[in-house]
Protein backbone atom coordinates (compact mmCIF):
# COMPACT_ATOMS: atom_id res chain seq x y z
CA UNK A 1 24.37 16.47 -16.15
CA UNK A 2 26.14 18.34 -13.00
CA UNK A 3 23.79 20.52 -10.96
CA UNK A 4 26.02 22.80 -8.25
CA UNK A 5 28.77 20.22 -9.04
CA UNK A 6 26.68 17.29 -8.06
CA UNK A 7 26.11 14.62 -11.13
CA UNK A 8 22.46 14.33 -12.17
CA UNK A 9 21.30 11.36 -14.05
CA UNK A 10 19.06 12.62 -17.46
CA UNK A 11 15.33 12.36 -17.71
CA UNK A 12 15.07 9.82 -19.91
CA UNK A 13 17.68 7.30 -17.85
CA UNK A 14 15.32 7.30 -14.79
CA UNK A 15 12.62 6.89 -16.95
CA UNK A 16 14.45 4.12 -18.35
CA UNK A 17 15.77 2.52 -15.30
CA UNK A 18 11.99 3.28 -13.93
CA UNK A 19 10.52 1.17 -17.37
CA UNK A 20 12.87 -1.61 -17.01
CA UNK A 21 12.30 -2.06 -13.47
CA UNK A 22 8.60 -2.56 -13.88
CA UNK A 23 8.99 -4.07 -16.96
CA UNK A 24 11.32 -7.15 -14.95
CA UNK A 25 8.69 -7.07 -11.66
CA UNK A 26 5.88 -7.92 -14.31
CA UNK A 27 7.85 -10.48 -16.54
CA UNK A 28 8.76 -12.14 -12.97
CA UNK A 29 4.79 -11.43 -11.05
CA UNK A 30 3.34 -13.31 -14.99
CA UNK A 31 5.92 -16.13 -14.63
CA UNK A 32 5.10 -16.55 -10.90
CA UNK A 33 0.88 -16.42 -11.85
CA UNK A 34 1.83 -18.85 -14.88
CA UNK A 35 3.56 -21.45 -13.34
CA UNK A 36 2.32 -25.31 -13.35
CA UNK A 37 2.97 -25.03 -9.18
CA UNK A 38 0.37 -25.19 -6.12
CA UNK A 39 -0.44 -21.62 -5.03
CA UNK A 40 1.76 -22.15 -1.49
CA UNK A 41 4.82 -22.86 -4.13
CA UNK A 42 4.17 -19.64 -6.24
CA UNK A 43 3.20 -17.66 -2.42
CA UNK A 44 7.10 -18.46 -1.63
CA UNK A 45 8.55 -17.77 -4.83
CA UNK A 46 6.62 -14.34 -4.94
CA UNK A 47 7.67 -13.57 -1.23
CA UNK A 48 11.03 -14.39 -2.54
CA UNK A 49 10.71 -12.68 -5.49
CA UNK A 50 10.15 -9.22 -3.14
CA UNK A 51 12.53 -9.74 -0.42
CA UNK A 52 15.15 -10.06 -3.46
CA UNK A 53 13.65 -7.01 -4.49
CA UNK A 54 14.22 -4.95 -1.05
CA UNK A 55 17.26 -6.08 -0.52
CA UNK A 56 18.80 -5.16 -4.08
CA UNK A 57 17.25 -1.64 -3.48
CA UNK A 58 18.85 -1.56 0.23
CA UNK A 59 22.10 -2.42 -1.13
CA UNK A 60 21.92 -0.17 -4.28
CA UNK A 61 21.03 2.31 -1.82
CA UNK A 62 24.43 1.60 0.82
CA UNK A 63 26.76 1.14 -2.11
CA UNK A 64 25.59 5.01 -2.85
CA UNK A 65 25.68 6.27 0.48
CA UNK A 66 28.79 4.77 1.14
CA UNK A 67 30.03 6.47 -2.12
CA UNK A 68 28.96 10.07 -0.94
CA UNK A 69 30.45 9.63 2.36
CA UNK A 70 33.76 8.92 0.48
CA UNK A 71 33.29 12.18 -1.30
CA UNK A 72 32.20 14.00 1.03
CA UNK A 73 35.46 12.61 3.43
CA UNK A 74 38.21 13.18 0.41
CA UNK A 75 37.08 17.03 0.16
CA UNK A 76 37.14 17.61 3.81
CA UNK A 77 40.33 15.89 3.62
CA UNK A 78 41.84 17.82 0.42
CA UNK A 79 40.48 21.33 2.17
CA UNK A 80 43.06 19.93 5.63
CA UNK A 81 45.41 19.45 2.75
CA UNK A 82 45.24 22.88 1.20
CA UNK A 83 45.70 24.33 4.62
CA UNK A 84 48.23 22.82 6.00
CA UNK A 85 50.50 23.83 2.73
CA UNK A 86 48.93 26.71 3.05
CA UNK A 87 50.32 27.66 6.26
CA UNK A 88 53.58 25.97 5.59
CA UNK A 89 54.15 28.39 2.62
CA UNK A 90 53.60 31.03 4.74
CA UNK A 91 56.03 30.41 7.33
């Protein structure tokens, strides 16, 4: 879906991504709660368990900045383009 020539994910993909997100963090939070360990071993795997979980969001996050930034430098770049044969043609 493009919205002022930006693409837009659907409805019912972030609801999706949203379902299977929680769905993973509770499969992983059971596992952790369920496991034969002493409650110091499933404290660290649960802290791990989250600072995995920041960091994939930070870096989901950069990866998409990064990509927008890209974007946003090939238009200003095609625009220079444009101009500059722009003003060559009319010479």
């Amino acid at each position: 879906m493009y919205e002022h020539g930006i693409q837009r994910d659907s409805a019912a993909w972030r609801w999706f991504v949203k379902a299977c997100f929680l769905l993973a963090a509770g499969a992983v939070g059971v596992g952790i709660y369920f496991l034969p360990a002493d409650y110091w071993a499933k404290g660290y795997m649960g802290m791990g368990g989250l600072f995995l979980t920041g960091s994939s969001i930070m870096l989901t996050k950069t990866i998409r900045d990064e990509h927008e930034a890209q974007k946003i430098i090939h238009q200003i770049q095609e625009v220079k383009t444009e101009k500059m044969l722009k003003d060559y043609e009319e010479k």
